[in-house]
N, C-alpha and C. Protein backbone atom coordinates (compact mmCIF):
# COMPACT_ATOMS: atom_id res chain seq x y z
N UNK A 1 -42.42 -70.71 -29.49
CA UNK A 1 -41.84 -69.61 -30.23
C UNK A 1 -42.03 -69.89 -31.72
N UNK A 2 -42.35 -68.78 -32.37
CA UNK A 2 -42.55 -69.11 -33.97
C UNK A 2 -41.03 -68.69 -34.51
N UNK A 3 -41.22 -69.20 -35.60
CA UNK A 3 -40.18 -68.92 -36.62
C UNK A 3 -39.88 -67.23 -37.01
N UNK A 4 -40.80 -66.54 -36.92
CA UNK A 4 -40.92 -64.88 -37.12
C UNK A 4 -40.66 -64.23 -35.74
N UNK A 5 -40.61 -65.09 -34.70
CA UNK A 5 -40.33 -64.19 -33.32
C UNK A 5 -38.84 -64.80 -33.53
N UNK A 6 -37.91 -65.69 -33.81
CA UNK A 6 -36.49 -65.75 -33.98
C UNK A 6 -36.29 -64.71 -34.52
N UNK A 7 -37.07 -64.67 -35.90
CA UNK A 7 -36.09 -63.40 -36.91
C UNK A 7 -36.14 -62.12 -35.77
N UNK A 8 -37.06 -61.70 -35.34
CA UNK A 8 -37.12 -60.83 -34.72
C UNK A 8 -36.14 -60.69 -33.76
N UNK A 9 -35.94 -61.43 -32.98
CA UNK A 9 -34.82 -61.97 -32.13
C UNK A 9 -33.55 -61.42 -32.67
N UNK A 10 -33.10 -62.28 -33.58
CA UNK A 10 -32.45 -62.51 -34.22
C UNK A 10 -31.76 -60.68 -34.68
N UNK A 11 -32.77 -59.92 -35.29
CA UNK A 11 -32.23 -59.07 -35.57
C UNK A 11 -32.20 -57.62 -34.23
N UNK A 12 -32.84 -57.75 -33.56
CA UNK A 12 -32.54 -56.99 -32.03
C UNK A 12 -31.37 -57.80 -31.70
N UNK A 13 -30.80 -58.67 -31.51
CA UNK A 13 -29.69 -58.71 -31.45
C UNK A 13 -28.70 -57.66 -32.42
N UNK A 14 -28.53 -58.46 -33.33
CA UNK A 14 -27.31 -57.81 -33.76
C UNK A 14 -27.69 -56.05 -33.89
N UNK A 15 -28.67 -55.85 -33.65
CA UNK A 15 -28.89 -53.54 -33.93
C UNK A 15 -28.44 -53.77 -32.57
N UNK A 16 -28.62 -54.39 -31.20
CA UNK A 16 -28.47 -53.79 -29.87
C UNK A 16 -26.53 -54.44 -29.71
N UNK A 17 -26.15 -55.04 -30.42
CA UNK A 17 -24.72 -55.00 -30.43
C UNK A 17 -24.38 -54.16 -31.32
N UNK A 18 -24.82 -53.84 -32.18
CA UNK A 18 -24.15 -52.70 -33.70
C UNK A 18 -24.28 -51.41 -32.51
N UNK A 19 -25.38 -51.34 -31.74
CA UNK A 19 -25.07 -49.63 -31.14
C UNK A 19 -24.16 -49.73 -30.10
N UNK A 20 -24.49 -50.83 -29.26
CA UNK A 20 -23.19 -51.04 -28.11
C UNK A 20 -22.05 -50.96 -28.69
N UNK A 21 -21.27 -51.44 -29.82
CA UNK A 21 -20.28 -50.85 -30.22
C UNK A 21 -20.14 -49.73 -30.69
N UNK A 22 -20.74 -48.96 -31.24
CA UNK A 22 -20.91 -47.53 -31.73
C UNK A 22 -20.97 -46.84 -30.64
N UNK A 23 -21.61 -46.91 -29.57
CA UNK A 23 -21.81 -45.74 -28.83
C UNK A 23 -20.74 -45.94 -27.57
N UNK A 24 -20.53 -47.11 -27.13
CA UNK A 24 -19.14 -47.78 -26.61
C UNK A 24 -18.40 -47.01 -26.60
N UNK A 25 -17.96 -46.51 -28.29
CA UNK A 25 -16.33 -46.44 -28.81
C UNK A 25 -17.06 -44.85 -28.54
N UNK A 26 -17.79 -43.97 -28.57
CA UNK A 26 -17.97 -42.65 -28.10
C UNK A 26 -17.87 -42.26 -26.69
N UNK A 27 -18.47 -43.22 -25.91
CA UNK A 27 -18.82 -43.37 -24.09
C UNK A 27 -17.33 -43.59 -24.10
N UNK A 28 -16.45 -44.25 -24.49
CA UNK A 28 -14.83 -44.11 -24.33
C UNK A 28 -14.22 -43.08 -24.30
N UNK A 29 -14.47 -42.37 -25.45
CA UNK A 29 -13.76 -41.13 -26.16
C UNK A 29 -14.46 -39.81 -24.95
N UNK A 30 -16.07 -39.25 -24.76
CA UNK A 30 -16.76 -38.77 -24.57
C UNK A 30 -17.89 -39.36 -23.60
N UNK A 31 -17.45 -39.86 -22.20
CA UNK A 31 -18.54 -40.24 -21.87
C UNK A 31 -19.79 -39.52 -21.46
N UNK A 32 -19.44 -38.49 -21.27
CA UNK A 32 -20.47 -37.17 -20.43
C UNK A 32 -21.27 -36.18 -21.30
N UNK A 33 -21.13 -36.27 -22.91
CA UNK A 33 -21.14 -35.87 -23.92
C UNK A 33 -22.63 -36.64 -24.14
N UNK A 34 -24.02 -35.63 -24.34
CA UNK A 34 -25.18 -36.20 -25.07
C UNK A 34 -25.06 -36.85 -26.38
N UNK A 35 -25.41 -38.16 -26.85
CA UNK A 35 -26.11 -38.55 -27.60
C UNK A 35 -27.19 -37.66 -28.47
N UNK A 36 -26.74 -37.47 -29.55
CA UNK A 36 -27.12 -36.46 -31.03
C UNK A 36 -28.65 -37.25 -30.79
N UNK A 37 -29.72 -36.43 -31.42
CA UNK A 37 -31.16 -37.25 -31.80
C UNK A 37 -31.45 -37.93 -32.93
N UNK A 38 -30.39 -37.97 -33.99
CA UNK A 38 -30.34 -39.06 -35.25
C UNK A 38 -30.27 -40.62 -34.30
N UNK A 39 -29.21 -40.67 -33.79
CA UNK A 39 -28.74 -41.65 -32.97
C UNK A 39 -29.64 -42.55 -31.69
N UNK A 40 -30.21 -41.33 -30.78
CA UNK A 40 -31.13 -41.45 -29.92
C UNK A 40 -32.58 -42.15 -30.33
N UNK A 41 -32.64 -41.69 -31.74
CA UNK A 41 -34.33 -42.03 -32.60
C UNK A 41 -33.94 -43.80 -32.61
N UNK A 42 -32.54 -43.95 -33.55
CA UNK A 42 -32.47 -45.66 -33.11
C UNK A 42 -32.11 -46.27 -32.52
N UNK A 43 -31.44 -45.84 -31.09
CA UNK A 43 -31.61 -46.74 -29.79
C UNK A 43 -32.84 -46.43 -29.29
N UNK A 44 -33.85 -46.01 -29.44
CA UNK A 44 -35.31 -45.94 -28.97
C UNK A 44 -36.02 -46.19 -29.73
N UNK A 45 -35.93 -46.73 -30.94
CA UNK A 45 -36.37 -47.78 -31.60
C UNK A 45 -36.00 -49.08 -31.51
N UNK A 46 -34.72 -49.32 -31.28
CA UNK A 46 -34.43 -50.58 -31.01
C UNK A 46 -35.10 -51.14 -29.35
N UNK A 47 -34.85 -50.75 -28.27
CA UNK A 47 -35.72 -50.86 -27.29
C UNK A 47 -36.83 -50.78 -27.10
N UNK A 48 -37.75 -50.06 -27.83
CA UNK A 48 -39.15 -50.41 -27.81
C UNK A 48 -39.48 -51.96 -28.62
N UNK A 49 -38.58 -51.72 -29.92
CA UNK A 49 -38.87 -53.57 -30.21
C UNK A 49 -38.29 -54.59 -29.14
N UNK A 50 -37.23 -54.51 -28.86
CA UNK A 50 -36.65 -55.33 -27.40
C UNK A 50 -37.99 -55.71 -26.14
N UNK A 51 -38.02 -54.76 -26.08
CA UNK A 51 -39.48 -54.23 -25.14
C UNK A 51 -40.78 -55.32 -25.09
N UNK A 52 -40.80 -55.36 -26.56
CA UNK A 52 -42.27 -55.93 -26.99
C UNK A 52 -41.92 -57.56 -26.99
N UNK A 53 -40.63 -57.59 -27.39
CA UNK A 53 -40.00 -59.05 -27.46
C UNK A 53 -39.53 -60.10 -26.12
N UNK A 54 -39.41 -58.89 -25.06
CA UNK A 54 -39.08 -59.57 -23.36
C UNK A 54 -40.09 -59.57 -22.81
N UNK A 55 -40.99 -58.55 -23.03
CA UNK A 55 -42.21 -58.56 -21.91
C UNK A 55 -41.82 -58.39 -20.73
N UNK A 56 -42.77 -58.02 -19.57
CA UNK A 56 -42.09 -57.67 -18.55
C UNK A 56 -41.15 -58.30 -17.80
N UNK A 57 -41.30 -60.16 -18.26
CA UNK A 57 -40.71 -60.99 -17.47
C UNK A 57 -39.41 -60.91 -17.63
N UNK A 58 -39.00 -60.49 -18.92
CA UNK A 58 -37.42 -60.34 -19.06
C UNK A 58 -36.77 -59.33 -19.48
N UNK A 59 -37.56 -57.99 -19.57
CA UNK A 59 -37.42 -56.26 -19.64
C UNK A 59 -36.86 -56.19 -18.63
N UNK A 60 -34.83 -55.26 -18.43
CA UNK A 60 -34.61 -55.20 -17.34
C UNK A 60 -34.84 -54.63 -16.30
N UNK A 61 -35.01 -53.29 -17.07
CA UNK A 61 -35.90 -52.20 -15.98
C UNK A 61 -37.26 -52.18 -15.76
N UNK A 62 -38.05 -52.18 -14.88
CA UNK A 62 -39.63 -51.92 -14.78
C UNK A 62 -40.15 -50.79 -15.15
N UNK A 63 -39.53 -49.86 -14.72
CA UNK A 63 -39.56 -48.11 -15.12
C UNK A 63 -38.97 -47.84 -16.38
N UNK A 64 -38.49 -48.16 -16.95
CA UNK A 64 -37.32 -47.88 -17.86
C UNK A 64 -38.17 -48.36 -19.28
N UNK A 65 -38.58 -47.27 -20.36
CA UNK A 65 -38.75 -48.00 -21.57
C UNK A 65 -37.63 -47.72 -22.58
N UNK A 66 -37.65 -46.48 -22.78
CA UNK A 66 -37.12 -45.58 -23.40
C UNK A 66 -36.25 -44.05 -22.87
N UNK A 67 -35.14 -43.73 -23.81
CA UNK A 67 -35.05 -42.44 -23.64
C UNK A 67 -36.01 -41.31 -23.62
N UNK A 68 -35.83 -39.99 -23.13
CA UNK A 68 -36.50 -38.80 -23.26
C UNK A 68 -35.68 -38.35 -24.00
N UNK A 69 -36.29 -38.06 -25.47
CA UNK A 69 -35.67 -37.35 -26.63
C UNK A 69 -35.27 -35.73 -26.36
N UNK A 70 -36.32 -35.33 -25.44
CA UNK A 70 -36.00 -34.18 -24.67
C UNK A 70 -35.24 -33.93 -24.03
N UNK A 71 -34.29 -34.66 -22.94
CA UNK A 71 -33.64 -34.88 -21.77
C UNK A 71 -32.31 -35.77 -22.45
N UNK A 72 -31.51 -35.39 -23.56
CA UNK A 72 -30.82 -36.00 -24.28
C UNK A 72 -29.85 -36.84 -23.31
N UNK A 73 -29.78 -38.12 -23.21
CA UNK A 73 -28.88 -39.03 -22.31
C UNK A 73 -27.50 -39.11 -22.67
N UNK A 74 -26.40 -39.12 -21.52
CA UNK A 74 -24.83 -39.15 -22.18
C UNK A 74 -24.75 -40.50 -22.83
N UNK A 75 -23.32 -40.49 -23.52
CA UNK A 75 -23.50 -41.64 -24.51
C UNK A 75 -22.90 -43.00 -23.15
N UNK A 76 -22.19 -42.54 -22.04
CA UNK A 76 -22.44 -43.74 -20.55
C UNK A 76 -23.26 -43.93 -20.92
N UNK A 77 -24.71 -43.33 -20.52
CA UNK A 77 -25.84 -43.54 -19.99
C UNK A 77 -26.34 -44.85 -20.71
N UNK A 78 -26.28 -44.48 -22.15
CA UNK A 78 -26.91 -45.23 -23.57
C UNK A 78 -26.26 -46.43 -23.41
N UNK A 79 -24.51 -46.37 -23.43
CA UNK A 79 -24.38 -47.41 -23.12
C UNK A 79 -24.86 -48.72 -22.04
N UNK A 80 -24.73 -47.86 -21.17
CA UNK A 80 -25.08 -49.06 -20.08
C UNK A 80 -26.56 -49.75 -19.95
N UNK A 81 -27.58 -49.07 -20.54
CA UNK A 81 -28.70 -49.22 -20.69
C UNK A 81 -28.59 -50.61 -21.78
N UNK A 82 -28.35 -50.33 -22.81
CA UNK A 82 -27.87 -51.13 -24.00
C UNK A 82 -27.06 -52.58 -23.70
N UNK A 83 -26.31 -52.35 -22.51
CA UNK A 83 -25.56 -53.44 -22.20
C UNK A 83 -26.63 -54.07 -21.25
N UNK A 84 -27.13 -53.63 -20.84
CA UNK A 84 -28.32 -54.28 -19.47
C UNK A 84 -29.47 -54.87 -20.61
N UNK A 85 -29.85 -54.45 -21.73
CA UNK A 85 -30.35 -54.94 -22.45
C UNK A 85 -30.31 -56.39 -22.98
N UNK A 86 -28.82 -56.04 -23.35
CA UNK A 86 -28.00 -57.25 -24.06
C UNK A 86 -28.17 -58.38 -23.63
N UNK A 87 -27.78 -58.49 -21.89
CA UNK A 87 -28.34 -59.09 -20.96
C UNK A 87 -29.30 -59.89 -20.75
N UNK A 88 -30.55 -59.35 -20.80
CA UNK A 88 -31.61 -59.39 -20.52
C UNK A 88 -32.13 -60.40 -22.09
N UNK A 89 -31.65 -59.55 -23.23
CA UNK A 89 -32.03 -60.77 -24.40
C UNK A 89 -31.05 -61.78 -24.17
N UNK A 90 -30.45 -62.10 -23.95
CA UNK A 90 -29.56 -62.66 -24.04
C UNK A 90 -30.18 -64.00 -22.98
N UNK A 91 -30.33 -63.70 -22.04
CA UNK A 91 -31.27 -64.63 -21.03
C UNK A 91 -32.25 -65.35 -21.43
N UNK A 92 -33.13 -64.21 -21.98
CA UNK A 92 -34.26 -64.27 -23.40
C UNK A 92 -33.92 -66.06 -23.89
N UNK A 93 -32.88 -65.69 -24.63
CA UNK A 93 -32.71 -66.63 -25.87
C UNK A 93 -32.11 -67.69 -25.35
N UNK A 94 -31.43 -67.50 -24.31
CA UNK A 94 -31.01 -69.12 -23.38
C UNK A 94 -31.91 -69.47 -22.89
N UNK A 95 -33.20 -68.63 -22.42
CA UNK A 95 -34.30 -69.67 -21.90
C UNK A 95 -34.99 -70.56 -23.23
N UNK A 96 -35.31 -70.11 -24.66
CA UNK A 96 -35.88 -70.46 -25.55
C UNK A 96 -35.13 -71.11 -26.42
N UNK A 97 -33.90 -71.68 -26.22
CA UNK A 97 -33.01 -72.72 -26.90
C UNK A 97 -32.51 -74.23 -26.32
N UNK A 98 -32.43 -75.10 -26.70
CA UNK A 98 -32.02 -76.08 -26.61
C UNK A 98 -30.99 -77.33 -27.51
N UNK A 99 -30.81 -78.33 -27.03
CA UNK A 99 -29.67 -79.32 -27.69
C UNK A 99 -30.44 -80.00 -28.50
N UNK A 100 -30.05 -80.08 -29.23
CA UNK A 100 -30.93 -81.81 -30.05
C UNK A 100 -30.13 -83.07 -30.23
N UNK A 101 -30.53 -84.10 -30.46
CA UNK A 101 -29.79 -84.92 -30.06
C UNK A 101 -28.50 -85.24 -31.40
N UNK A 102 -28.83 -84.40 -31.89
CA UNK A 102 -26.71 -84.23 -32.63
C UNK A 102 -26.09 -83.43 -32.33
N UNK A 103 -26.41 -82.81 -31.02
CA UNK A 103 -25.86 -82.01 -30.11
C UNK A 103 -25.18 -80.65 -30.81
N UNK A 104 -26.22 -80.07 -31.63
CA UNK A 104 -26.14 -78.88 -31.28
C UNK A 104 -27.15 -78.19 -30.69
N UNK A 105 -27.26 -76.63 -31.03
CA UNK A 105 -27.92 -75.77 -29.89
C UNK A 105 -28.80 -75.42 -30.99
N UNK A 106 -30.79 -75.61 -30.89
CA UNK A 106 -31.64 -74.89 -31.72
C UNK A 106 -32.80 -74.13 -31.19
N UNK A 107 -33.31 -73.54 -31.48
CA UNK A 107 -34.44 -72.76 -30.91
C UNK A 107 -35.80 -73.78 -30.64
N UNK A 108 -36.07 -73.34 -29.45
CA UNK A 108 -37.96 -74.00 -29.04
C UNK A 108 -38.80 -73.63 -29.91
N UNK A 109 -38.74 -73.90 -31.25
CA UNK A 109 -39.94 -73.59 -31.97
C UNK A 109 -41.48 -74.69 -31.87
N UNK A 110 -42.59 -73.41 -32.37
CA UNK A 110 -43.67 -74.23 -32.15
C UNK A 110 -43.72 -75.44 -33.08
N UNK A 111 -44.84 -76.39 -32.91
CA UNK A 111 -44.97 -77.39 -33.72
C UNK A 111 -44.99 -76.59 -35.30
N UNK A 112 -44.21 -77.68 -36.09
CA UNK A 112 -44.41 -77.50 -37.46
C UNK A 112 -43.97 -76.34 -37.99
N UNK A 113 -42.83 -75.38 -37.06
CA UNK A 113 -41.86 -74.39 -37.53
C UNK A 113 -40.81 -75.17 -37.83
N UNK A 114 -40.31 -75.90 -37.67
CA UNK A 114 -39.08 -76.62 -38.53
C UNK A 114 -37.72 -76.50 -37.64
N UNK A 115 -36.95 -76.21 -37.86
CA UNK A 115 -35.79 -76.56 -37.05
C UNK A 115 -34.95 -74.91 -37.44
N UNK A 116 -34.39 -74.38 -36.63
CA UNK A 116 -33.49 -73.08 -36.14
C UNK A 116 -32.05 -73.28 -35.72
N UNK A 117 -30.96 -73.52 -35.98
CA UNK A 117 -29.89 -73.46 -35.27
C UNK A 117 -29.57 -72.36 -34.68
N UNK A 118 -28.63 -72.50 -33.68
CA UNK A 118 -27.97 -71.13 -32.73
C UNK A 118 -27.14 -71.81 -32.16
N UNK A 119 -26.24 -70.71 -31.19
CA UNK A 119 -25.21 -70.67 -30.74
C UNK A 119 -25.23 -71.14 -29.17
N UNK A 120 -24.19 -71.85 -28.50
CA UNK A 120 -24.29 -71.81 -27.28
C UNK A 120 -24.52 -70.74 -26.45
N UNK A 121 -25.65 -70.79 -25.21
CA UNK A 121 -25.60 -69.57 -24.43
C UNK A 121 -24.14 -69.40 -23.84
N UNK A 122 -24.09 -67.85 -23.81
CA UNK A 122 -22.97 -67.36 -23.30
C UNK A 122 -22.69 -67.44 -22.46
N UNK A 123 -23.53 -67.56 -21.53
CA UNK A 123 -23.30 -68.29 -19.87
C UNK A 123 -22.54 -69.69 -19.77
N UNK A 124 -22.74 -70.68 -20.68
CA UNK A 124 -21.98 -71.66 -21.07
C UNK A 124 -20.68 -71.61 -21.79
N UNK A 125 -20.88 -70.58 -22.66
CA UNK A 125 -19.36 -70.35 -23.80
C UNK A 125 -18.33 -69.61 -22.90
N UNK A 126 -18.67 -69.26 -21.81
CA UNK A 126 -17.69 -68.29 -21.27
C UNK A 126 -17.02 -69.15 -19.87
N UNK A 127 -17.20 -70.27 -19.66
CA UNK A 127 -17.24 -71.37 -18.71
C UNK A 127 -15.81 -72.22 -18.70
């Protein structure tokens, strides 16, 4: 892994938690209620980068890239998609991290990217 596929990482994370909470707190209020196309344009931007970043091996759906901007999805729908996402990076980044021996948690970078810190996988923090 290079140092520019973390950032990348790095920031599909936090947009695919910034909308899971945003669209969350609507799918609460309104679950059956379409998703506006301001909104729709960047959760289907954020998943096509997700997309390019899991590859098929860790994309959760096979069928599944994107919304139909046409076929406006309820804000459920968005959600749960988004959370299956989360998931799925999330797996992502526990496969491509490890301990070092001052025991914290850093990213598998390639030779001569330098050193990355991160967080325990959540599969572990929740234990």
């Amino acid at each position: 892994m290079k140092r520019e596929d973390v950032e990348k990482l790095e920031k599909i994370i936090g947009q695919m938690e910034g909308l899971h909470a945003e669209i969350g707190t609507l799918a609460k209020k309104s679950p059956n209620d379409g998703l506006n196309k301001f909104k729709l344009k960047f959760v289907n931007t954020s998943l096509g980068q997700a997309n390019v970043l899991l590859g098929n091996e860790y994309k959760p759906f096979d069928e599944f890239d994107k919304f139909d901007e046409d076929d406006v999805p309820s804000n459920s729908d968005v959600t749960m998609i988004i959370a299956q996402y989360l998931e799925a990076i999330e797996r992502f980044r526990a496969d491509h991290i490890k301990t070092n021996p001052g025991g914290y948690w850093i990213y598998r970078l390639d030779e001569g990217e330098g050193t990355i810190r991160t967080t325990i996988p959540k599969k572990l923090r929740n234990k």
